[in-house]
N, C-alpha and C. Protein backbone atom coordinates (compact mmCIF):
# COMPACT_ATOMS: atom_id res chain seq x y z
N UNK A 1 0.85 -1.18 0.00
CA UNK A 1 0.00 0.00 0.00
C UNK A 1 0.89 1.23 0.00
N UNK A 2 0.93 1.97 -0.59
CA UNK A 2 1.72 3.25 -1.25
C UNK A 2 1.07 4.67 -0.94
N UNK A 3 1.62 5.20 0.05
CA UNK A 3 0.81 6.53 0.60
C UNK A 3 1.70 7.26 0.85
N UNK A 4 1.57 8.49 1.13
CA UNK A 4 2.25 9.50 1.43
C UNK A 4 2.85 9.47 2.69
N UNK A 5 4.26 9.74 2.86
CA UNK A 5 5.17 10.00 4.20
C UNK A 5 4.11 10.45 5.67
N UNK A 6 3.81 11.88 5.20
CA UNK A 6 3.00 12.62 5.66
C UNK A 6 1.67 11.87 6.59
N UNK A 7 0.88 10.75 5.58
CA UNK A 7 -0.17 10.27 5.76
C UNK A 7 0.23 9.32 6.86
N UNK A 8 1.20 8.40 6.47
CA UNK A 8 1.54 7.26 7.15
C UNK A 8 1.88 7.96 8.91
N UNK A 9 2.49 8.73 8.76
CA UNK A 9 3.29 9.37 9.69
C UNK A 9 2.41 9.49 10.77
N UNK A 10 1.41 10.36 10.39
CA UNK A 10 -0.25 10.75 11.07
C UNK A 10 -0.81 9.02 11.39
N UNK A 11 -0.81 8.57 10.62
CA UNK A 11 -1.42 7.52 11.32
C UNK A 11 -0.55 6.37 12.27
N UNK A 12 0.46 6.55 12.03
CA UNK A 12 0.93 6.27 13.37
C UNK A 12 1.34 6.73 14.66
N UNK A 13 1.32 8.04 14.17
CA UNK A 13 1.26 8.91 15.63
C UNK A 13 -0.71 8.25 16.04
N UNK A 14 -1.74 8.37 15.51
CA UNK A 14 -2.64 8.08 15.84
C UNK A 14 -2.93 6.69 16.78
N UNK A 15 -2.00 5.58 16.24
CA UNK A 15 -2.26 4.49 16.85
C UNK A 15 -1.25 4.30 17.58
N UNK A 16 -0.34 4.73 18.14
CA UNK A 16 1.04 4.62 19.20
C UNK A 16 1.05 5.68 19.63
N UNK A 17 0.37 6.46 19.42
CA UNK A 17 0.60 8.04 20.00
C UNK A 17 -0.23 7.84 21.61
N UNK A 18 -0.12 8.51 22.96
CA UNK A 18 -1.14 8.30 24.03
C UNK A 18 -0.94 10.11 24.57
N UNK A 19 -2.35 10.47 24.37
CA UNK A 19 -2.52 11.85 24.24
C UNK A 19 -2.34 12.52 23.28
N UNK A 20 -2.11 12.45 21.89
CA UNK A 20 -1.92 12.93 20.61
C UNK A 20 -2.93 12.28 19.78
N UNK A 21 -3.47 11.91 19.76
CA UNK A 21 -4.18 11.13 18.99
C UNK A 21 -5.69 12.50 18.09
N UNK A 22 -5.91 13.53 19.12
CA UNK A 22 -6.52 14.04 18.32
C UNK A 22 -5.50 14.91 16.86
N UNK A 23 -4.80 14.66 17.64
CA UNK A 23 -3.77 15.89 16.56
C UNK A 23 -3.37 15.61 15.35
N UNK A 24 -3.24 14.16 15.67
CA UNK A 24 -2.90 13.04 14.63
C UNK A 24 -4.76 13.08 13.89
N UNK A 25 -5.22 12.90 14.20
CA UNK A 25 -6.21 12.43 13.23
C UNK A 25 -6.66 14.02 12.30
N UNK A 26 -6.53 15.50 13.05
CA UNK A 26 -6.76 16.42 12.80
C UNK A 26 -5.48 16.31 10.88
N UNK A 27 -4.16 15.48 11.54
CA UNK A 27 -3.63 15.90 10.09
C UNK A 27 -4.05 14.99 9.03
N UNK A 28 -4.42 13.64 9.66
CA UNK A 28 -5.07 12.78 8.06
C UNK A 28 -5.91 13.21 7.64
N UNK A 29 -7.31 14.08 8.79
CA UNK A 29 -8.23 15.11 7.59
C UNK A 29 -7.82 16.20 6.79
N UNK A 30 -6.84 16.93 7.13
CA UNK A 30 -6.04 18.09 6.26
C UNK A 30 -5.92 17.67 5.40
N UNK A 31 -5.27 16.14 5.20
CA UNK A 31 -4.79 16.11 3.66
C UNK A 31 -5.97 15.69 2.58
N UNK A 32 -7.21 15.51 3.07
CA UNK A 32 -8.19 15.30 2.37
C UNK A 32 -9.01 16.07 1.82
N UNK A 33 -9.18 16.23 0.63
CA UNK A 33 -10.08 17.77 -0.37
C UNK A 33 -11.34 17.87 0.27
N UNK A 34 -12.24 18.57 0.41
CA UNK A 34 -13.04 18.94 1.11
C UNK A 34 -14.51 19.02 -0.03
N UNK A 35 -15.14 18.02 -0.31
CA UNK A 35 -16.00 17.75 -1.53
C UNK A 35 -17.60 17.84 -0.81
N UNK A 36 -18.78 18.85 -1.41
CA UNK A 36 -20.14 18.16 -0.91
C UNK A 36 -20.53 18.09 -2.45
N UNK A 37 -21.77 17.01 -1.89
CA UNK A 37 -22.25 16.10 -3.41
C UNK A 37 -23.62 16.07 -2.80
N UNK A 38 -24.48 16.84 -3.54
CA UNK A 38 -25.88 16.26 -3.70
C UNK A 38 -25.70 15.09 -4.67
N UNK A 39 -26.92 14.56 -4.23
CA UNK A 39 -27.40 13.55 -5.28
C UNK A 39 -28.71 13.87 -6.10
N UNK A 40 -28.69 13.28 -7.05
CA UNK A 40 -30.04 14.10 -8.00
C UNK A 40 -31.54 14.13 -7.42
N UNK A 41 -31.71 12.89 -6.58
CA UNK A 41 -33.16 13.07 -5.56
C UNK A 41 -32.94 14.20 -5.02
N UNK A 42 -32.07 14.62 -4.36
CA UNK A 42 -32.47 16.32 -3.03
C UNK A 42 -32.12 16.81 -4.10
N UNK A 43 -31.83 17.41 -4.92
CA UNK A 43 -31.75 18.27 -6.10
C UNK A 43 -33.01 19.38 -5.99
N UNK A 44 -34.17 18.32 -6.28
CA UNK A 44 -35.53 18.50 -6.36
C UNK A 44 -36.50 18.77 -4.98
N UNK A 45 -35.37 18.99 -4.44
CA UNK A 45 -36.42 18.55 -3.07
C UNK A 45 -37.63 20.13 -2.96
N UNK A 46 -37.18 21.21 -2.87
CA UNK A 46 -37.36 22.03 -2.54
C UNK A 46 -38.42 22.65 -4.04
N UNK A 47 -38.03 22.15 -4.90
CA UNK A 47 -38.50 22.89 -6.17
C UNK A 47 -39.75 22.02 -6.61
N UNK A 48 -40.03 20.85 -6.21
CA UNK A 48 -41.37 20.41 -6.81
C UNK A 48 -42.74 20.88 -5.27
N UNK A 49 -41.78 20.61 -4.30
CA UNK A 49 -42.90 21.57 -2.92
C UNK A 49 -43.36 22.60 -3.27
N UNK A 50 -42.18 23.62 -4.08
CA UNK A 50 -42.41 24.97 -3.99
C UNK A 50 -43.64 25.37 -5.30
N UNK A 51 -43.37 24.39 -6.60
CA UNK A 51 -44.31 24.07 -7.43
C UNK A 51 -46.00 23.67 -6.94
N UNK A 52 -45.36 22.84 -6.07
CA UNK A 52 -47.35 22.16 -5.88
C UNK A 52 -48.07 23.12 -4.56
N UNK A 53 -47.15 23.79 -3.87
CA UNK A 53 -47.84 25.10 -2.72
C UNK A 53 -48.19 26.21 -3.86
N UNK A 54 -47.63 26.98 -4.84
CA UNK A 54 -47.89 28.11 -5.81
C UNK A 54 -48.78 27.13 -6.73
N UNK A 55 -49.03 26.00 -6.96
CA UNK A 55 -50.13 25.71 -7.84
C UNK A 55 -51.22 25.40 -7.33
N UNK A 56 -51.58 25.40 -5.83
CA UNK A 56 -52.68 25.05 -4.68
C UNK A 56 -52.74 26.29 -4.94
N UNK A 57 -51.79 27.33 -4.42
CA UNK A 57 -52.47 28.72 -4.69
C UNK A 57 -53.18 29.28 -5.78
N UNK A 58 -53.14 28.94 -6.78
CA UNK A 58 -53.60 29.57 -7.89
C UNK A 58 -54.52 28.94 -8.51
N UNK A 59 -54.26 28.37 -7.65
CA UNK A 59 -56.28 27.13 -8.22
C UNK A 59 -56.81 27.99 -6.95
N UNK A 60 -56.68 28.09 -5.66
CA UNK A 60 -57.51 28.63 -4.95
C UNK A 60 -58.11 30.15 -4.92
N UNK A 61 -57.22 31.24 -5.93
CA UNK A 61 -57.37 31.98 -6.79
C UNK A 61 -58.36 32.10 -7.63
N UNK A 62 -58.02 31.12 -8.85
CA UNK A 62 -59.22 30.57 -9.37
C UNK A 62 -60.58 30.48 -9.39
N UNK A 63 -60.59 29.30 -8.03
CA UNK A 63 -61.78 29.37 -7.46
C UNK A 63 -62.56 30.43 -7.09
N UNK A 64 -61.77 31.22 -6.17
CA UNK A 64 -62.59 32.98 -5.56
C UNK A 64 -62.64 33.69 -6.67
N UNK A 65 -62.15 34.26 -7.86
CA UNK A 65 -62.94 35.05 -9.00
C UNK A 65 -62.96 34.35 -9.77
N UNK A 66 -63.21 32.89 -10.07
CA UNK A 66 -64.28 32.11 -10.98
C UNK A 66 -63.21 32.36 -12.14
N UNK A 67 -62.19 31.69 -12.36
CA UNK A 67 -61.85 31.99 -13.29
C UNK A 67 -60.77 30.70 -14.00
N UNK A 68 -61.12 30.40 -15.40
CA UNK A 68 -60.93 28.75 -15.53
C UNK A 68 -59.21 28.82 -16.04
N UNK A 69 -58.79 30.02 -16.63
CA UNK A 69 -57.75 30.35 -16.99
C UNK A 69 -57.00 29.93 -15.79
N UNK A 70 -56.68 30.95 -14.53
CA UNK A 70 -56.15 30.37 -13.12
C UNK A 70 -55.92 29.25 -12.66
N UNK A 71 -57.12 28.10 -12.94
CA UNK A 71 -57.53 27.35 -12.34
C UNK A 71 -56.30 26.38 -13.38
N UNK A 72 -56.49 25.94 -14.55
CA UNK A 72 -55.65 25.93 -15.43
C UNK A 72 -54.33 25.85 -15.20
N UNK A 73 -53.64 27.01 -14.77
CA UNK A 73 -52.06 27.42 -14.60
C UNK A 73 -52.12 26.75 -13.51
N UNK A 74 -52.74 26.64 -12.49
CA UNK A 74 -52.81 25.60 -11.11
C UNK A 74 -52.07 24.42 -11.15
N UNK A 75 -53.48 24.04 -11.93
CA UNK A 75 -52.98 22.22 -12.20
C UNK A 75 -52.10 22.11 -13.34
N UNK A 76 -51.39 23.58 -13.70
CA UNK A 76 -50.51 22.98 -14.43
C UNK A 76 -49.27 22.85 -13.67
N UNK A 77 -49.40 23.71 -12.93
CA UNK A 77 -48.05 23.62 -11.53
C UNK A 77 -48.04 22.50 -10.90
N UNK A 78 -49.17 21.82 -10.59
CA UNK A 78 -49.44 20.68 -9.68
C UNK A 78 -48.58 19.79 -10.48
N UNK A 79 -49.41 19.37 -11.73
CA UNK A 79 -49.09 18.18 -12.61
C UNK A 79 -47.63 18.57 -12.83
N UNK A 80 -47.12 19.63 -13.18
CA UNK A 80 -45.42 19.58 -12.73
C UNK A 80 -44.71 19.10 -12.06
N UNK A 81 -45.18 19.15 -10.47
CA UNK A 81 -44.77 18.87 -9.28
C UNK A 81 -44.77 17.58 -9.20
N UNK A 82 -46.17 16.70 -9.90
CA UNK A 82 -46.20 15.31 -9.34
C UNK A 82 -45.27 15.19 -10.25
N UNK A 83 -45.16 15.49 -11.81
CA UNK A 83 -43.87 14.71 -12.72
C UNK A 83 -42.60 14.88 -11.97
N UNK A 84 -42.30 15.88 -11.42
CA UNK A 84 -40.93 15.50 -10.58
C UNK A 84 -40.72 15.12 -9.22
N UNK A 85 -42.08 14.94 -8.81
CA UNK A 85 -41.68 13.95 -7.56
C UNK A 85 -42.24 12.30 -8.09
N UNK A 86 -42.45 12.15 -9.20
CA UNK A 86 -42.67 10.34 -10.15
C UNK A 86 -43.78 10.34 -8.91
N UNK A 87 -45.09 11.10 -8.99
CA UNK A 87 -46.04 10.40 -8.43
C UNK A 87 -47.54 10.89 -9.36
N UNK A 88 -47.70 9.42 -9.32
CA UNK A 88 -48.54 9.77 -10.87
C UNK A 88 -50.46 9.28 -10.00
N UNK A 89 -50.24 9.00 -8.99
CA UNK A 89 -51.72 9.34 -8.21
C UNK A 89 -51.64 10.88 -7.78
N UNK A 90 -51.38 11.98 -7.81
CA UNK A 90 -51.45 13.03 -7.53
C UNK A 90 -51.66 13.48 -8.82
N UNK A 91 -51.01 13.50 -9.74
CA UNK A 91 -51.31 13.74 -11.39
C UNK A 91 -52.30 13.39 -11.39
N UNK A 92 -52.77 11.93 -11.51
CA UNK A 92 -54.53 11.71 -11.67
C UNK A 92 -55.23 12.72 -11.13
N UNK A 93 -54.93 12.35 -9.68
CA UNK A 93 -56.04 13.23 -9.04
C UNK A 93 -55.99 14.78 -9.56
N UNK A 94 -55.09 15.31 -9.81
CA UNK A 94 -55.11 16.75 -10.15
C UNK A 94 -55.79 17.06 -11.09
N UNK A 95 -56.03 16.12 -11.98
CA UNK A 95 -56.24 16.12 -13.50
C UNK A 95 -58.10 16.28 -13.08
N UNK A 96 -58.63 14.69 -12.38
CA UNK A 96 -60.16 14.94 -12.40
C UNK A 96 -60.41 15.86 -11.09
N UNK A 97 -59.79 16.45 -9.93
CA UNK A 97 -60.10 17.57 -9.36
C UNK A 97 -60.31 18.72 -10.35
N UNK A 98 -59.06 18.99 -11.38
CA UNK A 98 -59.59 19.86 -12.00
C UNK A 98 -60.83 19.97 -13.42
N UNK A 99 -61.06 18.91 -13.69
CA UNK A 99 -62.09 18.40 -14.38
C UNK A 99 -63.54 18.99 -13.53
N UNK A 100 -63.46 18.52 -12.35
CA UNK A 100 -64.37 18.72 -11.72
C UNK A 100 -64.97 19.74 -10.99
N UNK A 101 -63.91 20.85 -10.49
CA UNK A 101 -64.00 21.99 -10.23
C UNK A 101 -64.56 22.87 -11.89
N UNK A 102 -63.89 22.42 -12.69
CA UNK A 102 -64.29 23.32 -14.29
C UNK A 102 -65.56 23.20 -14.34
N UNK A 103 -66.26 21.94 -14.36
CA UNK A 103 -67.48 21.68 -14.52
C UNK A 103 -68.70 22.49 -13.50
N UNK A 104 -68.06 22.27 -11.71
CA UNK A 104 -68.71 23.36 -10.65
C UNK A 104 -68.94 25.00 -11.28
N UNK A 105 -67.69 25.26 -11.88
CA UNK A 105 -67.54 26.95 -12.47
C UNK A 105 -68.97 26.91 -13.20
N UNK A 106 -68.20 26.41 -14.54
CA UNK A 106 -69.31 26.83 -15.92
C UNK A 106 -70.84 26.31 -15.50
N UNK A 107 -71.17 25.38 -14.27
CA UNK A 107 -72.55 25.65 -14.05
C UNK A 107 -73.25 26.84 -13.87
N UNK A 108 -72.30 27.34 -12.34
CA UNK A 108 -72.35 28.89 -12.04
C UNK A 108 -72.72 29.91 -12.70
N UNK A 109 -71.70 29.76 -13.86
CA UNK A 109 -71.58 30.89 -14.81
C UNK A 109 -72.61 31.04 -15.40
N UNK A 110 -73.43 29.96 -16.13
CA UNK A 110 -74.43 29.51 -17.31
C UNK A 110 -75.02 29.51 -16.96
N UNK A 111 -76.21 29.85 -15.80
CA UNK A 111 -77.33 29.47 -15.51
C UNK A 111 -78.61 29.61 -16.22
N UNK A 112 -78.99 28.27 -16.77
CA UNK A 112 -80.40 27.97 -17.62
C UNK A 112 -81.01 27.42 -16.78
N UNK A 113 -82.82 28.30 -17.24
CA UNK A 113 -83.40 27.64 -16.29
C UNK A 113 -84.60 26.71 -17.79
N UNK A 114 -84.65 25.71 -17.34
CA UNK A 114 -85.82 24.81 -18.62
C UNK A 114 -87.16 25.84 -19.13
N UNK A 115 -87.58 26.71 -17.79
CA UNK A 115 -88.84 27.34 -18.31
C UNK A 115 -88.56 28.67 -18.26
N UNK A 116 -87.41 29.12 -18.49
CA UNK A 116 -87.12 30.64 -18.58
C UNK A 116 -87.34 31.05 -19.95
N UNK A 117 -87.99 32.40 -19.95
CA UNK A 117 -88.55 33.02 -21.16
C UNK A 117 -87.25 33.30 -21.90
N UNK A 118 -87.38 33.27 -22.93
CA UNK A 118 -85.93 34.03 -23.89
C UNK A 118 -86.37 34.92 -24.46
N UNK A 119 -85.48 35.45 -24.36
CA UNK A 119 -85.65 37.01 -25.48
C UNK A 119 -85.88 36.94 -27.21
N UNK A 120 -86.78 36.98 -27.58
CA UNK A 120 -87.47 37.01 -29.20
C UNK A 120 -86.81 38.25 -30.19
N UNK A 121 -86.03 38.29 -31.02
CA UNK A 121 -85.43 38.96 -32.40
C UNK A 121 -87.03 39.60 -32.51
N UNK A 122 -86.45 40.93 -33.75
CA UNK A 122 -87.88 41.75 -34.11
C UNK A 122 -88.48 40.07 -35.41
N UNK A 123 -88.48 39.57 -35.43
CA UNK A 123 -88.51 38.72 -36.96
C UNK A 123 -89.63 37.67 -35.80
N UNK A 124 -89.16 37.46 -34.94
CA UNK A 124 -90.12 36.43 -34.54
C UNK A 124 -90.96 37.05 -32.93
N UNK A 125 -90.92 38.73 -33.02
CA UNK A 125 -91.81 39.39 -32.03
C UNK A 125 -93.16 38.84 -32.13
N UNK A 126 -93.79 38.73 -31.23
CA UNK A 126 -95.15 38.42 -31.16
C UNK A 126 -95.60 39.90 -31.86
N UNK A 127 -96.80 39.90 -32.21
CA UNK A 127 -97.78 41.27 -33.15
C UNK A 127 -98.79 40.96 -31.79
């Protein structure tokens, strides 16, 4: 095994050393580069949360001035969020929540009633 003077040196002050031993181990970490490494899971950690809280918001937006555009950009944040956290029951669900909220709106909006009078053109006014 082929190491540095330096290295070896430290580690035997470490293991024959009595009362040196922190000092010794303080120099085998010196000689070691000082590296942090995410890994590609925490990469994401913070950015698909921060996606699916601003796309809850903006569906809940939505909802209070009725508006399908909003509601829209929502679940498009959501369905973002689940593609980068690979969870594809939250995608579903986002998908017929928002199906289903669209459908609540445009009732709202449209209201027909079966026996409500309509308004008659001059061409078909009653005389």
């Amino acid at each position: 095994m082929s190491g540095s003077p330096a290295m070896a040196n430290a580690a035997e002050k470490l293991l024959h050393g009595s009362g040196r031993g922190v000092s010794a181990a303080g120099l085998l970490l010196a000689d070691q580069p000082q590296v942090y490494w995410l890994s590609s899971d925490t990469a994401f950690l913070w950015a698909w949360g921060l996606m699916l809280v601003l796309g809850v918001g903006v569906q809940a937006l939505g909802l209070y001035f009725r508006r399908r555009l909003l509601m829209a950009a929502g679940a498009a944040l959501v369905c973002g969020a689940a593609v980068m956290d690979r969870d594809p029951t939250l995608f579903a669900g986002q998908i017929l929540l928002t199906l289903g909220l669209t459908m609540l709106i445009t009732r709202g909006q449209n209201p027909r009633r079966p026996g409500a009078a309509r308004k008659r053109g001059r061409k078909n006014a009653r005389a």
